[in-house]
Every structure is written in C-alpha cells, then in structure tokens.
PDB file of N, CA and C in Angstrom:
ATOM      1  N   UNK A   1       4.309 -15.945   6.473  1.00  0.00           N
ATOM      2  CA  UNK A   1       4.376 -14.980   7.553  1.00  0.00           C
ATOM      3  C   UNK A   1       2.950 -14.576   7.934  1.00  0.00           C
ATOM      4  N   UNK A   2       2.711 -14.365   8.729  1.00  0.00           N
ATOM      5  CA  UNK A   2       1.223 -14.406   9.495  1.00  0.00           C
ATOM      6  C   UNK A   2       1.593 -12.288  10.246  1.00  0.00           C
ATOM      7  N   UNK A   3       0.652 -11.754   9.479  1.00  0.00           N
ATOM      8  CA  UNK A   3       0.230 -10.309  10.315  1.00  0.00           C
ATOM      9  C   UNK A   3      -0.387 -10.195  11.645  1.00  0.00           C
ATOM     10  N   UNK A   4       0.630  -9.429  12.493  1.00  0.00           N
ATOM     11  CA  UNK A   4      -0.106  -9.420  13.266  1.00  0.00           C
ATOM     12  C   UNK A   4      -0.774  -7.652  13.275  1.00  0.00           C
ATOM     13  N   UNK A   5      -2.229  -7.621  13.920  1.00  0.00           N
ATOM     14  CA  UNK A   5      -2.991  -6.756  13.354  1.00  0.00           C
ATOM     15  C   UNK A   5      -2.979  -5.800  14.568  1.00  0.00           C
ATOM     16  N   UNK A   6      -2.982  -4.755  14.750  1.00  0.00           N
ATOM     17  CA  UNK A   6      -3.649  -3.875  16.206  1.00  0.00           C
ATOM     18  C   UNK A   6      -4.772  -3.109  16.078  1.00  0.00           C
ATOM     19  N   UNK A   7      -5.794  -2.491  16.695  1.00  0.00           N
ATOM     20  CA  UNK A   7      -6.965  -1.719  16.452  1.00  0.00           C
ATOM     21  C   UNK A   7      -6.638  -1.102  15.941  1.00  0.00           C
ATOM     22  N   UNK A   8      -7.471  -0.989  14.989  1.00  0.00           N
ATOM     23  CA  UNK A   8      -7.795   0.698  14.829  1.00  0.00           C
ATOM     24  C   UNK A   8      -9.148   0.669  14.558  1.00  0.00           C
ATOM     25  N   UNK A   9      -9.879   0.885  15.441  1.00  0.00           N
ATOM     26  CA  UNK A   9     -11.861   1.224  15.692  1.00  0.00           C
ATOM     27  C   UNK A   9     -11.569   2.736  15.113  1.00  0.00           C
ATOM     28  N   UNK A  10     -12.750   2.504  14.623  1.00  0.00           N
ATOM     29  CA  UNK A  10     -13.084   4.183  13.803  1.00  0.00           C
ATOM     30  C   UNK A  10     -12.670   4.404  12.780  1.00  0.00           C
ATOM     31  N   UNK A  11     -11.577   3.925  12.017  1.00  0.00           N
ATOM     32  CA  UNK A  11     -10.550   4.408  10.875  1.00  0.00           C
ATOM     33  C   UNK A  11     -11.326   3.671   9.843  1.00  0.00           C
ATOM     34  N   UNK A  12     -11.394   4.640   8.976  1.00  0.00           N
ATOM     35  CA  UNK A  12     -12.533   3.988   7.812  1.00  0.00           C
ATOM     36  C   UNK A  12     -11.765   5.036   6.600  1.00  0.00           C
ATOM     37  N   UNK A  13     -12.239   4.144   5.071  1.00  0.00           N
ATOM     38  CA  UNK A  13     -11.541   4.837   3.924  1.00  0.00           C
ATOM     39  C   UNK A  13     -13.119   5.360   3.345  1.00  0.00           C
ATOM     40  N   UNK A  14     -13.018   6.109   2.633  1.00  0.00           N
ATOM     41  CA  UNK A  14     -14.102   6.278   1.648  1.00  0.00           C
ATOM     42  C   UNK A  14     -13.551   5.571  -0.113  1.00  0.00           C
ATOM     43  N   UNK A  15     -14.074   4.353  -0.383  1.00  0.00           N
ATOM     44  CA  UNK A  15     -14.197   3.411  -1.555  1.00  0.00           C
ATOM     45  C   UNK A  15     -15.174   4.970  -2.864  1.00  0.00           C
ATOM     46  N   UNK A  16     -14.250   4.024  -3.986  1.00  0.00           N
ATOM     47  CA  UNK A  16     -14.580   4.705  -5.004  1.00  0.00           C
ATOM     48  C   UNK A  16     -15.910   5.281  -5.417  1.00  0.00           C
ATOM     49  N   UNK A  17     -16.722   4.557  -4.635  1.00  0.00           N
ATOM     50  CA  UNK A  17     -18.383   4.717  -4.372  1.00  0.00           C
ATOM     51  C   UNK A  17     -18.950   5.306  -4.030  1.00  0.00           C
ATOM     52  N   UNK A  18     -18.136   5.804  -2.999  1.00  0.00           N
ATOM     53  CA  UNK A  18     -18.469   6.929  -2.001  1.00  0.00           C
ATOM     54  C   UNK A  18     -18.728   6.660  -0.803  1.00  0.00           C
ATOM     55  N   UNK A  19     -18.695   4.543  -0.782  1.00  0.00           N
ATOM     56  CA  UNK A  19     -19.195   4.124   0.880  1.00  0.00           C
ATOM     57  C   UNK A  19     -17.998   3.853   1.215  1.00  0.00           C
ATOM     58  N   UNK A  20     -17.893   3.803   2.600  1.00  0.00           N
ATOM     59  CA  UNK A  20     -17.348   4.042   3.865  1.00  0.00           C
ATOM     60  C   UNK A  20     -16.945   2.930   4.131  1.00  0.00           C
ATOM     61  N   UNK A  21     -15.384   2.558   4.522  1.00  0.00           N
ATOM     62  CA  UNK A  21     -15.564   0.894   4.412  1.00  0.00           C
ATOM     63  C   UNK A  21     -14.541   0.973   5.700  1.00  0.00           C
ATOM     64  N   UNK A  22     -14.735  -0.041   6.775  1.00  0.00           N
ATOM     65  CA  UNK A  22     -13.714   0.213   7.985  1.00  0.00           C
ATOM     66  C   UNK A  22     -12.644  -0.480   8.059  1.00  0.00           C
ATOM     67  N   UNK A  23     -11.528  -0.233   8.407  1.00  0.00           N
ATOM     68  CA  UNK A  23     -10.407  -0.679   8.845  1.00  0.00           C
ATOM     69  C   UNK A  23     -10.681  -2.152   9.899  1.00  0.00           C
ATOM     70  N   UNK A  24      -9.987  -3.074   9.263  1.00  0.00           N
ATOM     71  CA  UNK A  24     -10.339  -4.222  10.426  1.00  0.00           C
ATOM     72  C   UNK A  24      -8.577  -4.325  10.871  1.00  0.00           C
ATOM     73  N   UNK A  25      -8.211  -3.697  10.969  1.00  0.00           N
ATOM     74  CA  UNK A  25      -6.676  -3.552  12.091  1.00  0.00           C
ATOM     75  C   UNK A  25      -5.703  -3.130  11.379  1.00  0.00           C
ATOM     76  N   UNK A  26      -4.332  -2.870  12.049  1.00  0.00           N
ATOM     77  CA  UNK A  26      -3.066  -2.025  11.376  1.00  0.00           C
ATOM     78  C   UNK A  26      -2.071  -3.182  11.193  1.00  0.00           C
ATOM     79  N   UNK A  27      -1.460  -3.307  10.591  1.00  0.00           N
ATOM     80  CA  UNK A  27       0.117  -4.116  10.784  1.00  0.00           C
ATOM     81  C   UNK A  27       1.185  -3.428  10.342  1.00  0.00           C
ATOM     82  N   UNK A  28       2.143  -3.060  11.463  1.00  0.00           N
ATOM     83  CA  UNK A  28       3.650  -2.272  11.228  1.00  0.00           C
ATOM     84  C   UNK A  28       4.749  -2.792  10.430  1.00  0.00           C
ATOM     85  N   UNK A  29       5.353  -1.942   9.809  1.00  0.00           N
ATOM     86  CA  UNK A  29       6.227  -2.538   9.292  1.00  0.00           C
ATOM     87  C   UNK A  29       6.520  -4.014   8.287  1.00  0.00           C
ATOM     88  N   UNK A  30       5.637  -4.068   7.810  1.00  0.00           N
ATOM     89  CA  UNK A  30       5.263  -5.456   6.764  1.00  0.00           C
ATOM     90  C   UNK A  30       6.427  -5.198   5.453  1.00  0.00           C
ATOM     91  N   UNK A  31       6.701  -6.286   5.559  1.00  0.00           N
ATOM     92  CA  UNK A  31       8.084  -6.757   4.183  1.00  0.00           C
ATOM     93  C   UNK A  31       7.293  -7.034   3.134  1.00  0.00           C
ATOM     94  N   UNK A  32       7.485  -6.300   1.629  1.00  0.00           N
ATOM     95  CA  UNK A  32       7.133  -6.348   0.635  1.00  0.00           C
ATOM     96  C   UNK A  32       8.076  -6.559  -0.569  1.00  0.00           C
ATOM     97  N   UNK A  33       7.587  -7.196  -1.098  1.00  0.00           N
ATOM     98  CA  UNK A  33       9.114  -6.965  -2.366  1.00  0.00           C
ATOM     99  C   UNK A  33       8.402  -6.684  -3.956  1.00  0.00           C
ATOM    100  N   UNK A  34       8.753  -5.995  -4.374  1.00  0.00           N
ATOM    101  CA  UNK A  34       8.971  -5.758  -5.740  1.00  0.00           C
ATOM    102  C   UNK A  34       9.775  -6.244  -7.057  1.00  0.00           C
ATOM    103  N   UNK A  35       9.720  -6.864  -7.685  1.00  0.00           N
ATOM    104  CA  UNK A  35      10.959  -7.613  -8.115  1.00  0.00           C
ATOM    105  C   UNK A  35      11.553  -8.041  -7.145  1.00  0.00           C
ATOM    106  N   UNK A  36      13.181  -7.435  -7.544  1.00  0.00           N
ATOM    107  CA  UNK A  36      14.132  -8.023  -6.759  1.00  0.00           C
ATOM    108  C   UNK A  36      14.096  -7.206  -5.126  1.00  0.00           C
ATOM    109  N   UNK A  37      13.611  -6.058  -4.970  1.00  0.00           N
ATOM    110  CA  UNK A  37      13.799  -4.780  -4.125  1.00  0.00           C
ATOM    111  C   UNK A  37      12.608  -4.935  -3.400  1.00  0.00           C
ATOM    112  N   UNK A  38      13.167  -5.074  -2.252  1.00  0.00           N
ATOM    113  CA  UNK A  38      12.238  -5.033  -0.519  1.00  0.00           C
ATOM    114  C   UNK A  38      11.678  -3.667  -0.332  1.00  0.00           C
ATOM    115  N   UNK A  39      11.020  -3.831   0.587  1.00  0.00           N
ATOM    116  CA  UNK A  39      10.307  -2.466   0.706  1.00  0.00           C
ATOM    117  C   UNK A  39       9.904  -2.890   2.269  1.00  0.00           C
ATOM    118  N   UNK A  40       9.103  -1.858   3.106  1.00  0.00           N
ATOM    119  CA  UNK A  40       8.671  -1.985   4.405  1.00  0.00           C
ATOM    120  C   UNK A  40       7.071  -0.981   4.515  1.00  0.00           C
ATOM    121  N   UNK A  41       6.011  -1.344   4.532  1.00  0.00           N
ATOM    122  CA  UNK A  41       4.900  -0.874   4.588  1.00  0.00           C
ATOM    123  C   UNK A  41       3.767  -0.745   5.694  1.00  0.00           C
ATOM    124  N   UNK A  42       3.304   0.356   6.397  1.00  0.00           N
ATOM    125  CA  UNK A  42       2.284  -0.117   6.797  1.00  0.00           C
ATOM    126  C   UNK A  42       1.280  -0.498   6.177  1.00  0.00           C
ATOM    127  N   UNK A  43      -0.005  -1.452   6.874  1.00  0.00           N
ATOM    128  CA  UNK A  43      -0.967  -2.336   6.151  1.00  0.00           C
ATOM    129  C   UNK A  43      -2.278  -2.182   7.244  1.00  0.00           C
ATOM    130  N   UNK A  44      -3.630  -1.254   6.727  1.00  0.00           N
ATOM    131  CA  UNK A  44      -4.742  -1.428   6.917  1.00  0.00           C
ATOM    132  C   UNK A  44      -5.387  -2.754   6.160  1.00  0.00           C
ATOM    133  N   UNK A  45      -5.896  -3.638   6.987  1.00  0.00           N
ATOM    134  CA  UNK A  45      -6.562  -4.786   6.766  1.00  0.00           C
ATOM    135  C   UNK A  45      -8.045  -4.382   6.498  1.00  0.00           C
ATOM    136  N   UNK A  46      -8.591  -4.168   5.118  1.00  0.00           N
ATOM    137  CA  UNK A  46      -9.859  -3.943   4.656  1.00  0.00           C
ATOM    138  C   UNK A  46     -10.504  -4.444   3.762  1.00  0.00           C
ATOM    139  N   UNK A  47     -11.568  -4.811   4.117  1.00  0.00           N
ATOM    140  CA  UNK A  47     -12.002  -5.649   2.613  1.00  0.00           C
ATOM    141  C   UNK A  47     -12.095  -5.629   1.426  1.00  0.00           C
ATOM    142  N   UNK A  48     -11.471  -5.782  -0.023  1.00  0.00           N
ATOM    143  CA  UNK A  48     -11.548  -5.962  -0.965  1.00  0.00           C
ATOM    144  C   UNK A  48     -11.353  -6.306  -1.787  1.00  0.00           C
ATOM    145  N   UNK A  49     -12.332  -7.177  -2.292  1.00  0.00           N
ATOM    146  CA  UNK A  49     -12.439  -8.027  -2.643  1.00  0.00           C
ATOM    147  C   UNK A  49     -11.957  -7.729  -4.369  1.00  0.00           C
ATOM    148  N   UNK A  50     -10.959  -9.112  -5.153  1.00  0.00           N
ATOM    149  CA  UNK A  50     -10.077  -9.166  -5.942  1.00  0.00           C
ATOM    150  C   UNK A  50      -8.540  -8.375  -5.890  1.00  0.00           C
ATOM    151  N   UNK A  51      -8.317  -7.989  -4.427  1.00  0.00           N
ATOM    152  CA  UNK A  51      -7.225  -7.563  -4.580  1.00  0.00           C
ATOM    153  C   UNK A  51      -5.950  -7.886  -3.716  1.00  0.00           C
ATOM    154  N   UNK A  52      -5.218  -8.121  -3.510  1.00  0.00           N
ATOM    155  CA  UNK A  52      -3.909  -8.697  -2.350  1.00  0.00           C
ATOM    156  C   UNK A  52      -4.002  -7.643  -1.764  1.00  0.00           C
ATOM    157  N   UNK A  53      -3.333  -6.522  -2.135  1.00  0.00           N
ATOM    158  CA  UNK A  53      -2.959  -5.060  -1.777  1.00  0.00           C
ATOM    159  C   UNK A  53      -2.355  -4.253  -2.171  1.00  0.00           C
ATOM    160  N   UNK A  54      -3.152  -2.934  -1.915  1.00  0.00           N
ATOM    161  CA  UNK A  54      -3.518  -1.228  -2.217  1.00  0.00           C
ATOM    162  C   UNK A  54      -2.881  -0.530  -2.102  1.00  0.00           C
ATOM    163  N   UNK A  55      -1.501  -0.254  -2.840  1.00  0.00           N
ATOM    164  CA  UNK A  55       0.079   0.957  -2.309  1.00  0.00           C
ATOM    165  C   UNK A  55      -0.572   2.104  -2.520  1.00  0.00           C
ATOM    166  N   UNK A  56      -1.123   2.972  -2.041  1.00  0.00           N
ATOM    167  CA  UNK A  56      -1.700   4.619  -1.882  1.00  0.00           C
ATOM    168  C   UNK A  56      -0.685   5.538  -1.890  1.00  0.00           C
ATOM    169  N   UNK A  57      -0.976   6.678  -1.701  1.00  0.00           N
ATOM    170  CA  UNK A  57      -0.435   7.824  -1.872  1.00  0.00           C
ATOM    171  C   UNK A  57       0.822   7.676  -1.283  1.00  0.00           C
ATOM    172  N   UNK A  58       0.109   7.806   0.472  1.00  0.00           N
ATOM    173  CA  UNK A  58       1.429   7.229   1.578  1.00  0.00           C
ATOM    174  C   UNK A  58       2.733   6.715   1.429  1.00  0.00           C
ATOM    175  N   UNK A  59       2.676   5.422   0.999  1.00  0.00           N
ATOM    176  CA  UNK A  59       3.757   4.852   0.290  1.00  0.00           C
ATOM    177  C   UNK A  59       4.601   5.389  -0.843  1.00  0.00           C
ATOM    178  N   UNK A  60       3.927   5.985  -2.087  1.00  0.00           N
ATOM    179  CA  UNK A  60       4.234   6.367  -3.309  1.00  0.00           C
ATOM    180  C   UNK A  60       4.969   7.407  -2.438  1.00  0.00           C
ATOM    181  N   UNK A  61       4.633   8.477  -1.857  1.00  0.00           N
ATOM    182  CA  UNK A  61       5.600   9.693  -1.372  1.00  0.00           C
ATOM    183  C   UNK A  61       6.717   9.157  -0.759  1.00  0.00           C
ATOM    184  N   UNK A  62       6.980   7.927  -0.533  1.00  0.00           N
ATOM    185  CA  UNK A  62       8.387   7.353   0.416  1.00  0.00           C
ATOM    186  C   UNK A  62       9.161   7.401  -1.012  1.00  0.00           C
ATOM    187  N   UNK A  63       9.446   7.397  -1.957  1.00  0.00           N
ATOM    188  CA  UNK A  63      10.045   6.460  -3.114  1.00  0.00           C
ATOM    189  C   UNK A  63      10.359   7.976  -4.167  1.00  0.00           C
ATOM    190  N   UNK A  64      10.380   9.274  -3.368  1.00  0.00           N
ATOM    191  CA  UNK A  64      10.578  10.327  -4.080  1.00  0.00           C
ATOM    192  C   UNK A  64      10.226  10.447  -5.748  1.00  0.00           C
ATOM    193  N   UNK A  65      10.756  11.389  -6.366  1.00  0.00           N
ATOM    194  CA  UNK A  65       9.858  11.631  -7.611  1.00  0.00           C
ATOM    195  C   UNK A  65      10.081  10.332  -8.246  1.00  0.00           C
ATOM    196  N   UNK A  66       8.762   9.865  -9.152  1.00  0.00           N
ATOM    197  CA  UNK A  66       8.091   8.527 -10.239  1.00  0.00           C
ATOM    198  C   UNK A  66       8.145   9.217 -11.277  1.00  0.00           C
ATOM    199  N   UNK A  67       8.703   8.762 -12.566  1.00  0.00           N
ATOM    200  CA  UNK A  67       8.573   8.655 -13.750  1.00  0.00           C
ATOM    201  C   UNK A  67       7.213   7.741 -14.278  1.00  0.00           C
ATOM    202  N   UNK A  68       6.074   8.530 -14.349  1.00  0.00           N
ATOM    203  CA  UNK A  68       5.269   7.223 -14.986  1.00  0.00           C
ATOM    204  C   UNK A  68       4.742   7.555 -16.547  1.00  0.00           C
ATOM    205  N   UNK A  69       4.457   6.097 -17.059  1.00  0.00           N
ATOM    206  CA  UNK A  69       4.515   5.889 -18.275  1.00  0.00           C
ATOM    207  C   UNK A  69       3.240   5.570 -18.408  1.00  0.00           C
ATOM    208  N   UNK A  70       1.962   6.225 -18.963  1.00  0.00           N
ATOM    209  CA  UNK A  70       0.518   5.338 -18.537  1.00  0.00           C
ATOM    210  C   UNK A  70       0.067   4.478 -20.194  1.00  0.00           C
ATOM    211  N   UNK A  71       0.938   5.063 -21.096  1.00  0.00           N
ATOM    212  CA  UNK A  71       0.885   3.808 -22.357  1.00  0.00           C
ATOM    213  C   UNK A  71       1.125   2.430 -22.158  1.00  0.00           C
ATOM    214  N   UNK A  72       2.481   2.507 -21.264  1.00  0.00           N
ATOM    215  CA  UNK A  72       3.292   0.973 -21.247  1.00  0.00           C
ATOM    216  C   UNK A  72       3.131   0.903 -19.690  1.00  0.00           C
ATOM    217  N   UNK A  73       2.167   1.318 -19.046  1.00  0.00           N
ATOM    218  CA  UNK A  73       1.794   0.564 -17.327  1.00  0.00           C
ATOM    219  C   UNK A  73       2.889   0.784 -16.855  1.00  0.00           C
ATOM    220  N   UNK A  74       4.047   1.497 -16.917  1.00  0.00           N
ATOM    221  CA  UNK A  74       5.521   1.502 -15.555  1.00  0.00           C
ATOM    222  C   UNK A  74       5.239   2.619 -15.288  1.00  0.00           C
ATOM    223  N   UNK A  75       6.260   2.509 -13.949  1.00  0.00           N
ATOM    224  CA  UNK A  75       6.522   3.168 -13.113  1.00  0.00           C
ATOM    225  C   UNK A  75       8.122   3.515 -13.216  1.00  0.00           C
ATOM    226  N   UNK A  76       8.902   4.329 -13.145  1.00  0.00           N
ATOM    227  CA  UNK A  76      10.335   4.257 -12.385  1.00  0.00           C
ATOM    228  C   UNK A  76      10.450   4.903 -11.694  1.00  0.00           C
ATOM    229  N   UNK A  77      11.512   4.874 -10.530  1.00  0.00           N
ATOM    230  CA  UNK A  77      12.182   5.347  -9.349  1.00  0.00           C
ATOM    231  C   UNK A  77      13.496   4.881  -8.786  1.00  0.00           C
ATOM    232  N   UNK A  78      13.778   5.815  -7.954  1.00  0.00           N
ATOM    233  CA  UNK A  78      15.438   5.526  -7.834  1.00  0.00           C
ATOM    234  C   UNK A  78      15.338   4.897  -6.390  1.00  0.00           C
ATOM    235  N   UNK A  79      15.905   3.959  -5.409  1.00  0.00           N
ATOM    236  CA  UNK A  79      16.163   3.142  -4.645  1.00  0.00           C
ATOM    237  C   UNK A  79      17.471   3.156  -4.219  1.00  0.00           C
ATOM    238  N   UNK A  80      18.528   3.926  -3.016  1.00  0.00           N
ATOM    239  CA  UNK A  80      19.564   3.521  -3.093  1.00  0.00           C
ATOM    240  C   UNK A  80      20.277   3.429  -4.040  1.00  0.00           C
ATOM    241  N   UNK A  81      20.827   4.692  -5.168  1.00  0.00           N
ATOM    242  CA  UNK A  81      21.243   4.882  -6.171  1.00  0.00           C
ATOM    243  C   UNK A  81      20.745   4.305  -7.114  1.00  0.00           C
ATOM    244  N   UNK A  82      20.200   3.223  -7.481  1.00  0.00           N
ATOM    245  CA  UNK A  82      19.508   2.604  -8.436  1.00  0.00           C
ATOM    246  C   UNK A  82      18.010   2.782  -8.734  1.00  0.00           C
TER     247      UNK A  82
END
C-alpha cells in the first residue's frame, strides 16, 4: 500500500534532543494491525532513522485505560469487548 501524504509546512516535533525536526506530510486514516487487531491511524511522515513507526500519546488515548507492565514490556487494553 503506498501513502498518500498532504502538507503540512510548519508542523515540526521537538526530538528527544531538543532539535526540531519537520513534518514531511500527513496521511489519513492508515491501516495498522497489531497482532491479530486492526487499528486506523493518523501518520506524520518524519525522519527517523531505525524506526517504522512512532504510536504517541494521540493514539494511546484512543484505546482507553492501558494496563502496563514495564518488567515484562506489555501493554493491555480492551478492544470491542476484548
């Protein structure tokens, strides 16, 4: 599947560094899956490097309260009763 991207001039994140890194376009609604379970995301296209992509805050607040576990790396959440 190929993104398609729209402007966004100006929209910049501040990186762990403290520099300023810009948005090179938006894509709506992008299909993600998790395991077995789809998801729908928006996607700032930005450079960085070693990573596919960055689920932020944004997202995490769609998926109501997380159980996280930071010994054993999970996460849980409920999905459509499950």
């Amino acid at each position: 599947m190929e993104l398609q991207f729209s402007d966004c001039s100006g929209a910049h994140i501040v990186d762990t560094n403290g520099d300023h890194v810009a948005y090179r376009g938006l894509a709506h609604d992008v299909p993600i899956w998790i395991g077995e379970d789809s998801f729908t995301v928006d996607c700032f296209s930005i450079p960085l490097n070693g990573y596919d992509m960055v689920l932020v805050v944004a997202w995490l607040r769609t998926l109501g309260p997380i159980l996280w576990d930071f010994d054993d790396l999970t996460m849980m959440f409920s999905q459509s009763g499950r």
